[in-house]
C-alpha atoms as a PDB file:
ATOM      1  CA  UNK A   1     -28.578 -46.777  16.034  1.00  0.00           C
ATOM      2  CA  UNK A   2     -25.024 -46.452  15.134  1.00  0.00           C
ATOM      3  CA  UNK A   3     -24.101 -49.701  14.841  1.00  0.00           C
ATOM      4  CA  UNK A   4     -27.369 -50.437  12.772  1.00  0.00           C
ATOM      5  CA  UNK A   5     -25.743 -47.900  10.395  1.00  0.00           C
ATOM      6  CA  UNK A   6     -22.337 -49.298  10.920  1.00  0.00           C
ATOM      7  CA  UNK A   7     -23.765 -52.614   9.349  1.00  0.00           C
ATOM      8  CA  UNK A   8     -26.061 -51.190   6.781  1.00  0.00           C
ATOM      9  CA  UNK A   9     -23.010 -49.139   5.460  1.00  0.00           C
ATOM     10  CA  UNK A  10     -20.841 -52.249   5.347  1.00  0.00           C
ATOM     11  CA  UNK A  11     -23.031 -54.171   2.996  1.00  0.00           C
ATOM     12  CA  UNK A  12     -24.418 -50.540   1.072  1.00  0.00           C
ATOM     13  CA  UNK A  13     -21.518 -48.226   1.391  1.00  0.00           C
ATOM     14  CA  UNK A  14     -21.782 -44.612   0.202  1.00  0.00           C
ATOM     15  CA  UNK A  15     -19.892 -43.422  -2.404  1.00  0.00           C
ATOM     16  CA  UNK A  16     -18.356 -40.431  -3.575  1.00  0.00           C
ATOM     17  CA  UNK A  17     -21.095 -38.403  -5.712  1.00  0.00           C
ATOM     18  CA  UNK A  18     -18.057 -37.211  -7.968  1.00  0.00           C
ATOM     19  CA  UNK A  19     -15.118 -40.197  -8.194  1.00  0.00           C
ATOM     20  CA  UNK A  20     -17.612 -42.940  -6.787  1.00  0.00           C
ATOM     21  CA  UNK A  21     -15.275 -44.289  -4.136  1.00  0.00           C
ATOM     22  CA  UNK A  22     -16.165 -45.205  -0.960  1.00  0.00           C
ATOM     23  CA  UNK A  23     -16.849 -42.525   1.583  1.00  0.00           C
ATOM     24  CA  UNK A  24     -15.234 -42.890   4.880  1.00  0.00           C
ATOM     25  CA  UNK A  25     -17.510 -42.100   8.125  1.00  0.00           C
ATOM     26  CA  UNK A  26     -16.832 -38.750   8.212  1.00  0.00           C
ATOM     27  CA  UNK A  27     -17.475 -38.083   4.457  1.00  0.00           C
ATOM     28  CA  UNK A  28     -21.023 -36.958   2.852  1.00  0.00           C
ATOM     29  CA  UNK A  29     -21.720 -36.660  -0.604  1.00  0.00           C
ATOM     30  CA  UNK A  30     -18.430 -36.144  -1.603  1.00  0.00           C
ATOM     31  CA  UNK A  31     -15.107 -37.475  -0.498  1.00  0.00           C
ATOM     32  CA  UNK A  32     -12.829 -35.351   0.729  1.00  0.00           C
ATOM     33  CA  UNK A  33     -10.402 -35.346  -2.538  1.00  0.00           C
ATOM     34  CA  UNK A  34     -13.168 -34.305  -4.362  1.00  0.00           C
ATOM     35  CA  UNK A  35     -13.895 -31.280  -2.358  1.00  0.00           C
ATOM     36  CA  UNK A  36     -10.863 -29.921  -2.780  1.00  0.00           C
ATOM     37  CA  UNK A  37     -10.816 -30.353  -6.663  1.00  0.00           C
ATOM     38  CA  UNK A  38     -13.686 -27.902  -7.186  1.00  0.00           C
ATOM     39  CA  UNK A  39     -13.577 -24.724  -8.189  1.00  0.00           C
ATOM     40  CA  UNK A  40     -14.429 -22.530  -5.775  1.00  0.00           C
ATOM     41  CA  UNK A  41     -15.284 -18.963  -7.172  1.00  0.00           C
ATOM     42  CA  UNK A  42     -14.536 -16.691  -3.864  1.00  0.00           C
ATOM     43  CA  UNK A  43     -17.383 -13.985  -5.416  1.00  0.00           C
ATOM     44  CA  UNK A  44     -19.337 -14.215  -2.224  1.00  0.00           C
ATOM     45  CA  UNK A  45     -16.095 -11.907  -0.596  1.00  0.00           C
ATOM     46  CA  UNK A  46     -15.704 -10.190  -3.843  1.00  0.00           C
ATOM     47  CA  UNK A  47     -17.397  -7.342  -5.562  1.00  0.00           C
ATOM     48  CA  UNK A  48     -18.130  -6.364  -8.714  1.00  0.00           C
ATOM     49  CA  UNK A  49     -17.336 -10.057  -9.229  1.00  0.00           C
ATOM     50  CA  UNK A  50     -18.445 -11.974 -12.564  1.00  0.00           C
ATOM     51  CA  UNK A  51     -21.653 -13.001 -11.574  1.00  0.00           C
ATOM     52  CA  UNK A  52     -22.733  -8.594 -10.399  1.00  0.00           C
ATOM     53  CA  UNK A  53     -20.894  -7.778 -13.709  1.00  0.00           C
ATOM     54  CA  UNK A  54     -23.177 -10.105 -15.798  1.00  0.00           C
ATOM     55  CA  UNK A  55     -26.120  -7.925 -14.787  1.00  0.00           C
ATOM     56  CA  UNK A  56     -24.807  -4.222 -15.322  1.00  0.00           C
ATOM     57  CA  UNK A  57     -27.087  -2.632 -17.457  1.00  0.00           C
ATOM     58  CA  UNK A  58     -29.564  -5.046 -17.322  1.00  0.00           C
ATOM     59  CA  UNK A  59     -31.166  -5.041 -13.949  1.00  0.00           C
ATOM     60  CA  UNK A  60     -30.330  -3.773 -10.536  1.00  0.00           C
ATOM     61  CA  UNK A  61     -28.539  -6.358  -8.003  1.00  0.00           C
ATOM     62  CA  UNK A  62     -27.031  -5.430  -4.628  1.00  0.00           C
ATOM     63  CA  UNK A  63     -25.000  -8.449  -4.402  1.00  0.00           C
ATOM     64  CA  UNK A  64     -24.403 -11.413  -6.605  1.00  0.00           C
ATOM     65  CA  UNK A  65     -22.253 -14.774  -5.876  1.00  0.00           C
ATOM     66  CA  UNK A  66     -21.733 -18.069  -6.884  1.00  0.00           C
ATOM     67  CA  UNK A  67     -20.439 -21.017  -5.413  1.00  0.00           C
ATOM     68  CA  UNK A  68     -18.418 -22.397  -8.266  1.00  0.00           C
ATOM     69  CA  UNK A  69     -17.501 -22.168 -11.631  1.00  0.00           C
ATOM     70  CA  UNK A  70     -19.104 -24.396 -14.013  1.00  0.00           C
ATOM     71  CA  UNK A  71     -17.357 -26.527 -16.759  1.00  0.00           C
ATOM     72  CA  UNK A  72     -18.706 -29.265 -18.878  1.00  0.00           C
ATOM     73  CA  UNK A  73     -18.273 -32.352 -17.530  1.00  0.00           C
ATOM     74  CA  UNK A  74     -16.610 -32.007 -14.453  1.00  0.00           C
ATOM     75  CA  UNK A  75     -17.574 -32.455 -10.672  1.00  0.00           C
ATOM     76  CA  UNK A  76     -19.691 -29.630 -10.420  1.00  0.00           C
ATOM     77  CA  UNK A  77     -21.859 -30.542 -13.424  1.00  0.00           C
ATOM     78  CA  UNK A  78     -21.728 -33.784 -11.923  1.00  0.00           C
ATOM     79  CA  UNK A  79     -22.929 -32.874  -9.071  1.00  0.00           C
ATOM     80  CA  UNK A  80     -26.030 -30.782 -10.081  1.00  0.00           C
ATOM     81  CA  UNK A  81     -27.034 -33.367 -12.125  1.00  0.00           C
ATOM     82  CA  UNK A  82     -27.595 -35.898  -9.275  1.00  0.00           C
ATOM     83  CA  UNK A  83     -29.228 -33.292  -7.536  1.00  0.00           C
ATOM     84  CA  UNK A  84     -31.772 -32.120 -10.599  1.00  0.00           C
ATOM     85  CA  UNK A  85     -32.124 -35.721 -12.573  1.00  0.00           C
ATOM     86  CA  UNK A  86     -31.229 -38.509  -9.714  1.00  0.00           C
ATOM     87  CA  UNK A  87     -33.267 -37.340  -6.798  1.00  0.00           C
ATOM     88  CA  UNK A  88     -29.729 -37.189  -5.042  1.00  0.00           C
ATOM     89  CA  UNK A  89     -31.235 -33.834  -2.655  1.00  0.00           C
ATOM     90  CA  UNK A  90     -28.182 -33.808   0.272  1.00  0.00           C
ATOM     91  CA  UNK A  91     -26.397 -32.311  -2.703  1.00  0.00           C
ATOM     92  CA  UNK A  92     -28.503 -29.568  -2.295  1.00  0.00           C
ATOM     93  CA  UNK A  93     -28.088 -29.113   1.681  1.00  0.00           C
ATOM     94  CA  UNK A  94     -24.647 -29.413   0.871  1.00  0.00           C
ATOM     95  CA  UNK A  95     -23.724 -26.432  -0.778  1.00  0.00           C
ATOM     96  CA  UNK A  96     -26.873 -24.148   0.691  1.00  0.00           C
ATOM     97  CA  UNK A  97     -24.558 -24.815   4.119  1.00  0.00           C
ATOM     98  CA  UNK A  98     -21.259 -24.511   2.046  1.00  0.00           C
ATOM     99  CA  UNK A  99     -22.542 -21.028   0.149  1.00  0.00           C
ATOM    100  CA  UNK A 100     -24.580 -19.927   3.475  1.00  0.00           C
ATOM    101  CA  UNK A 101     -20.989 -20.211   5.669  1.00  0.00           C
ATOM    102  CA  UNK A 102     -19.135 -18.166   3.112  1.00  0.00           C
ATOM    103  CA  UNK A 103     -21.957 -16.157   2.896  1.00  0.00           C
ATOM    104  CA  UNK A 104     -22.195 -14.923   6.744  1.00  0.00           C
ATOM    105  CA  UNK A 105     -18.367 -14.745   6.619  1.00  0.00           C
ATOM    106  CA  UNK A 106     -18.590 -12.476   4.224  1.00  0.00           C
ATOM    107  CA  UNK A 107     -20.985  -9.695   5.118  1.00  0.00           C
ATOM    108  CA  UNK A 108     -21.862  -8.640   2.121  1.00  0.00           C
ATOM    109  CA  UNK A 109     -25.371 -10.522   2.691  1.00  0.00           C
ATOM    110  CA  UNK A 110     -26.018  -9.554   5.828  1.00  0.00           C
ATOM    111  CA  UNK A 111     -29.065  -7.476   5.212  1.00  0.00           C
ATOM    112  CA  UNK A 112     -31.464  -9.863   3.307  1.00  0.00           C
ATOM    113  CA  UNK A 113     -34.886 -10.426   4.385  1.00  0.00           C
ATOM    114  CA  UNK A 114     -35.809 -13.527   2.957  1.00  0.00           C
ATOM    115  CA  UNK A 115     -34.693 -16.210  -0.077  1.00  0.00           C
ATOM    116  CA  UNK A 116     -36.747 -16.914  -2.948  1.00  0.00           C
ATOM    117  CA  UNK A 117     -35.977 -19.710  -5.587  1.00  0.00           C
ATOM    118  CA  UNK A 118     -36.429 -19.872  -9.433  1.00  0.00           C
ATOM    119  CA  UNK A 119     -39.422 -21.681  -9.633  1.00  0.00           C
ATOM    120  CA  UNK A 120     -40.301 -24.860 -11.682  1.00  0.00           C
ATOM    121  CA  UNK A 121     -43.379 -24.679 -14.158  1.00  0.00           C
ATOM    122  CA  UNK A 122     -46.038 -27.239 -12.543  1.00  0.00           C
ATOM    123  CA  UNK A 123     -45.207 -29.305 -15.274  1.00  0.00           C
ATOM    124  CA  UNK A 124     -41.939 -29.990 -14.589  1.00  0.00           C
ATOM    125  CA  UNK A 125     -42.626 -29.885 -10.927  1.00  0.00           C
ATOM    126  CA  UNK A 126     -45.080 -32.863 -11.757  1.00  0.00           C
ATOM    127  CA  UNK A 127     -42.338 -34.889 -13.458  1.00  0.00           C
ATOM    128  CA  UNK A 128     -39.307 -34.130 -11.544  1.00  0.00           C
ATOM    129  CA  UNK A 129     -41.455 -34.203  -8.364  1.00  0.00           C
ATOM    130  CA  UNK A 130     -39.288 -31.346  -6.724  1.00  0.00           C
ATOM    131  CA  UNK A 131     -37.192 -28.214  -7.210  1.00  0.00           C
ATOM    132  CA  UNK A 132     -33.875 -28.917  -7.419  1.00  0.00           C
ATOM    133  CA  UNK A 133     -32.812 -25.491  -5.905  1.00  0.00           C
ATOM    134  CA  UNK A 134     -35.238 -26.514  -2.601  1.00  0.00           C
ATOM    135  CA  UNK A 135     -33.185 -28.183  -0.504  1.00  0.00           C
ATOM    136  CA  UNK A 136     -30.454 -25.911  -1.533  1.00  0.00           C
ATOM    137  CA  UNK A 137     -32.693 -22.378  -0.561  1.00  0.00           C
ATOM    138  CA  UNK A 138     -33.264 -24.446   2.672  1.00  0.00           C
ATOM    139  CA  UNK A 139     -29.880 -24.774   4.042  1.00  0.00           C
ATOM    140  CA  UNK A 140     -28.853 -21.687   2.973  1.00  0.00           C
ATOM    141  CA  UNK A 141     -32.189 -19.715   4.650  1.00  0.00           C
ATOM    142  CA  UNK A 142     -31.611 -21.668   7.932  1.00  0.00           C
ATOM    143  CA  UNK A 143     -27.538 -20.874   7.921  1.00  0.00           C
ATOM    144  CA  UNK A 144     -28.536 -17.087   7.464  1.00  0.00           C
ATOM    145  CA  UNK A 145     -31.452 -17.409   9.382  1.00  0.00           C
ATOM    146  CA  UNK A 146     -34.003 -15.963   7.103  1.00  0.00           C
ATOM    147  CA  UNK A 147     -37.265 -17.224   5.519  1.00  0.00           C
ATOM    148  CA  UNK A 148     -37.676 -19.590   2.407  1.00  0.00           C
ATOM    149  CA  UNK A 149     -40.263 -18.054   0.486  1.00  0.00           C
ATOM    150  CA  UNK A 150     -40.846 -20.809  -2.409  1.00  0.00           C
ATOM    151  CA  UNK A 151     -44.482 -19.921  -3.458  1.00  0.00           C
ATOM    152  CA  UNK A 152     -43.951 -15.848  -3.385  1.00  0.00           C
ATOM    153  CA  UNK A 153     -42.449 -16.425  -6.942  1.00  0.00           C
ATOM    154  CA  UNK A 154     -44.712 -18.640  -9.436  1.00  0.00           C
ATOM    155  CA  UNK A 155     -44.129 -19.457 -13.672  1.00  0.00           C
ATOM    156  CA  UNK A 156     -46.765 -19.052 -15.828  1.00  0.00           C
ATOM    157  CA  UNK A 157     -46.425 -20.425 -18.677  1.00  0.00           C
ATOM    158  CA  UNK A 158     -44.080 -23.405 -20.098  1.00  0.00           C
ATOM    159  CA  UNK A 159     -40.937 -23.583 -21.895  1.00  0.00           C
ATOM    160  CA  UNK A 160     -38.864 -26.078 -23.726  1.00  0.00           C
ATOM    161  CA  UNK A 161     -35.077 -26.460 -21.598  1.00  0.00           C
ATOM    162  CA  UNK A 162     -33.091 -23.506 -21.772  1.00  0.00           C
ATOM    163  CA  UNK A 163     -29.846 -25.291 -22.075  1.00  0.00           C
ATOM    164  CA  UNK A 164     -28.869 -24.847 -26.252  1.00  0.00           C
ATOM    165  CA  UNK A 165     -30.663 -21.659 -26.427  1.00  0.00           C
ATOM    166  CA  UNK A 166     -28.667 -18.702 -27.457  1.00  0.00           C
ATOM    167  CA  UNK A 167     -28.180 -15.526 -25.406  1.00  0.00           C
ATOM    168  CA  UNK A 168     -31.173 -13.506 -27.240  1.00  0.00           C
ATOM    169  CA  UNK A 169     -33.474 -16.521 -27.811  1.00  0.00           C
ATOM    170  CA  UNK A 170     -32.967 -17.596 -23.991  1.00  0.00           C
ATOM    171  CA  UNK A 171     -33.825 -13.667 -23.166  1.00  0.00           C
ATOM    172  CA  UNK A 172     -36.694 -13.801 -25.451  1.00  0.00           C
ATOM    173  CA  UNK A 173     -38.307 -17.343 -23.877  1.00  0.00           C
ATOM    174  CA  UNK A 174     -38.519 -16.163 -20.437  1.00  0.00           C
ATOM    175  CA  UNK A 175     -39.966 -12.670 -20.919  1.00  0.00           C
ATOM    176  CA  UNK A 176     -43.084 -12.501 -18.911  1.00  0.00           C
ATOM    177  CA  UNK A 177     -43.414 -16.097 -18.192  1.00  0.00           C
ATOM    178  CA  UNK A 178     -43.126 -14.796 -13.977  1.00  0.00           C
ATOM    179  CA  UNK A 179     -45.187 -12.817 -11.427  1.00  0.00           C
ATOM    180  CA  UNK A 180     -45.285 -12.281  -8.412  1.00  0.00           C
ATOM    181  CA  UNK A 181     -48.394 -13.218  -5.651  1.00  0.00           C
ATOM    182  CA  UNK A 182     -48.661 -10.632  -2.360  1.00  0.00           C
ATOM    183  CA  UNK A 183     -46.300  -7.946  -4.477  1.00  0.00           C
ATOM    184  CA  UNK A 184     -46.827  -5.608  -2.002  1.00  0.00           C
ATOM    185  CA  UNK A 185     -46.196  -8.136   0.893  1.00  0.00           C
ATOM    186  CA  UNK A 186     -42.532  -7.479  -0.644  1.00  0.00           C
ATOM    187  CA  UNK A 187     -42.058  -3.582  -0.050  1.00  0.00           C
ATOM    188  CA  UNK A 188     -38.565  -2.281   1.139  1.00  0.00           C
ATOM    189  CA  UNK A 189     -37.544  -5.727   1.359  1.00  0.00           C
ATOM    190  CA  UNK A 190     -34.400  -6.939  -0.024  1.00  0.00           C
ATOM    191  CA  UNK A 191     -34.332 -10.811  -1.332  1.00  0.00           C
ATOM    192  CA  UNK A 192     -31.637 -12.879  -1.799  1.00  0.00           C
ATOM    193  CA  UNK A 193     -33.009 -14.704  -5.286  1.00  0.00           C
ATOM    194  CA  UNK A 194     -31.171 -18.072  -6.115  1.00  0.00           C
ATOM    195  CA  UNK A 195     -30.995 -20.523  -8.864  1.00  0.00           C
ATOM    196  CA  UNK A 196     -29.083 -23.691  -9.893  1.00  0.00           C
ATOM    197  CA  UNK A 197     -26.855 -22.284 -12.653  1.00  0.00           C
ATOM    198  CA  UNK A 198     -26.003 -18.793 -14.010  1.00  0.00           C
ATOM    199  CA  UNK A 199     -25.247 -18.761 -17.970  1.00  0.00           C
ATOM    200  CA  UNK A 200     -26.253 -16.027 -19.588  1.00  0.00           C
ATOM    201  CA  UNK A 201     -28.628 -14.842 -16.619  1.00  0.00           C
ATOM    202  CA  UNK A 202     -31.618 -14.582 -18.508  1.00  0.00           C
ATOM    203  CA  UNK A 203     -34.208 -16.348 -16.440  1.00  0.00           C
ATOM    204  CA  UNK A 204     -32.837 -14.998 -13.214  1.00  0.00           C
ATOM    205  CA  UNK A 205     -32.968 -11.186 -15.596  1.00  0.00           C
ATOM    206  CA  UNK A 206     -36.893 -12.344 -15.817  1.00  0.00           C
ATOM    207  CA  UNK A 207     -37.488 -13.614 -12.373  1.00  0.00           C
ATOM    208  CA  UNK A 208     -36.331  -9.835 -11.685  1.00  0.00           C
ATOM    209  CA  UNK A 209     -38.186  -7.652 -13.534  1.00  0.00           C
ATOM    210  CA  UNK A 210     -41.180  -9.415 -11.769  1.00  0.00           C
ATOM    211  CA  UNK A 211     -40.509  -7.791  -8.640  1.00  0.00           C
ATOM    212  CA  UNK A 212     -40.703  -4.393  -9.826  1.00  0.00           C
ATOM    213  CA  UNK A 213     -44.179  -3.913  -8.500  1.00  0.00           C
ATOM    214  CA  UNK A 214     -43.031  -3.913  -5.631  1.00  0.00           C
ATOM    215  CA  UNK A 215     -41.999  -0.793  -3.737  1.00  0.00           C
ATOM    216  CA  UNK A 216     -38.373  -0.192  -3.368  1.00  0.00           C
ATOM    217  CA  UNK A 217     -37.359  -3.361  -3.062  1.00  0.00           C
ATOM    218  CA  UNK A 218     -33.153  -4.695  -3.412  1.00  0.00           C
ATOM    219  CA  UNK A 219     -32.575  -8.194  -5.218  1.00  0.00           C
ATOM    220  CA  UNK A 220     -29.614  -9.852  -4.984  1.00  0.00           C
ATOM    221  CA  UNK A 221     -28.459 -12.865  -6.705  1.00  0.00           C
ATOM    222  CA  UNK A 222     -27.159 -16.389  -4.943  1.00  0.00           C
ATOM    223  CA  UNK A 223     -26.419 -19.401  -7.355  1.00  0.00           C
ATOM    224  CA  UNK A 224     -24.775 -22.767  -7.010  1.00  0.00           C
ATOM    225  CA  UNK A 225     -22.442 -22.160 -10.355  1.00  0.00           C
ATOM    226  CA  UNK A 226     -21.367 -19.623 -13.190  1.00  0.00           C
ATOM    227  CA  UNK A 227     -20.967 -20.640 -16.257  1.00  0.00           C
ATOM    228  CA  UNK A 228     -18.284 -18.693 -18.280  1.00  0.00           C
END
């Protein structure tokens, strides 16, 4: 087997998601000169860190983190984008095992009872064909050894991309537009909710405040990036 993928790579190498060289054997998705260009954040070790600051006053969140920061047009943003528009999903398992090792280094998530993604209207479920936060929730639920919940958490209605939106209008598009199925399935538990991108944290604001049927439950907040 591994010299029928010693000869496959010869004539298809892999290349670097980011810089498109080659990848040597022990390389995946990225190279390793790539790896060490992004930009790591550190908030899973830190608190009251940028991403738990973005939601003071807004909702309750035990813990918030991000893996890196996010600026236009650089690896990162590269690197999302194969993931969400190029079907390019080991992106996703990836960082879910990158975030979940910093995560269970840092034991500030070691109390969450399940993860539960942002969840795609069907419509754009239907095109895309996946979630692009899936394989990510994956990795990261089988580092920290916790259930993937991805059909506790389900959109209602649909909404034009979110992506030129300003703060207020962004707010004001994703108001009610999530509930939750089996609320009560959810009591004193404590979820670890995850997206692709934090920006101004409106959607994950939403995806929130439709847990609060639920009895004492604790949300906190896991995303691939943050977007200053």
């Amino acid at each position: 087997m591994n010299f029928l993928k010693d000869v496959y790579s010869l004539f298809y190498p892999e290349v670097c998601l980011c810089c498109s060289e080659h990848l040597t054997t022990n390389e995946t998705v990225i190279c390793v000169r790539c790896r060490h260009q992004l930009p790591l954040t550190n908030f899973s070790s830190e608190s009251n860190n940028l991403v738990e600051k973005s939601f003071y006053g807004r909702i309750p969140v035990e813990s918030g983190t991000a893996l890196f920061y996010f600026f236009k047009k650089g690896h990162v943003q590269e690197l999302i984008h194969a993931l969400k528009y190029k079907k390019q999903q080991q992106v996703g398992v990836l960082l879910g095992n990158w975030l979940g090792d910093e995560l269970l280094e840092s034991g500030r998530f070691s109390n969450i009872d399940c993860i539960i993604p942002v969840p795609l209207h069907r419509k754009n479920l239907k095109s895309r064909g996946y979630n692009q936060v899936t394989t990510f929730g994956e990795s990261l639920a089988k580092k920290l050894n916790i259930p993937f919940e991805e059909t506790i958490l389900k959109r209602i209605s649909f909404t034009n991309t979110q992506t030129k939106k300003v703060r207020f209008d962004r707010w004001r598009n994703v108001q009610e537009l999530f509930f939750v199925e089996h609320y009560k399935a959810l009591d004193n538990k404590h979820i670890l909710l995850i997206d692709d991108i934090i920006t101004t944290g409106a959607t994950l604001e939403a995806c929130s405040k439709a847990f609060e049927k639920s009895n004492n439950i604790k949300i906190s907040i896991a995303c691939m990036a943050y977007a200053k």
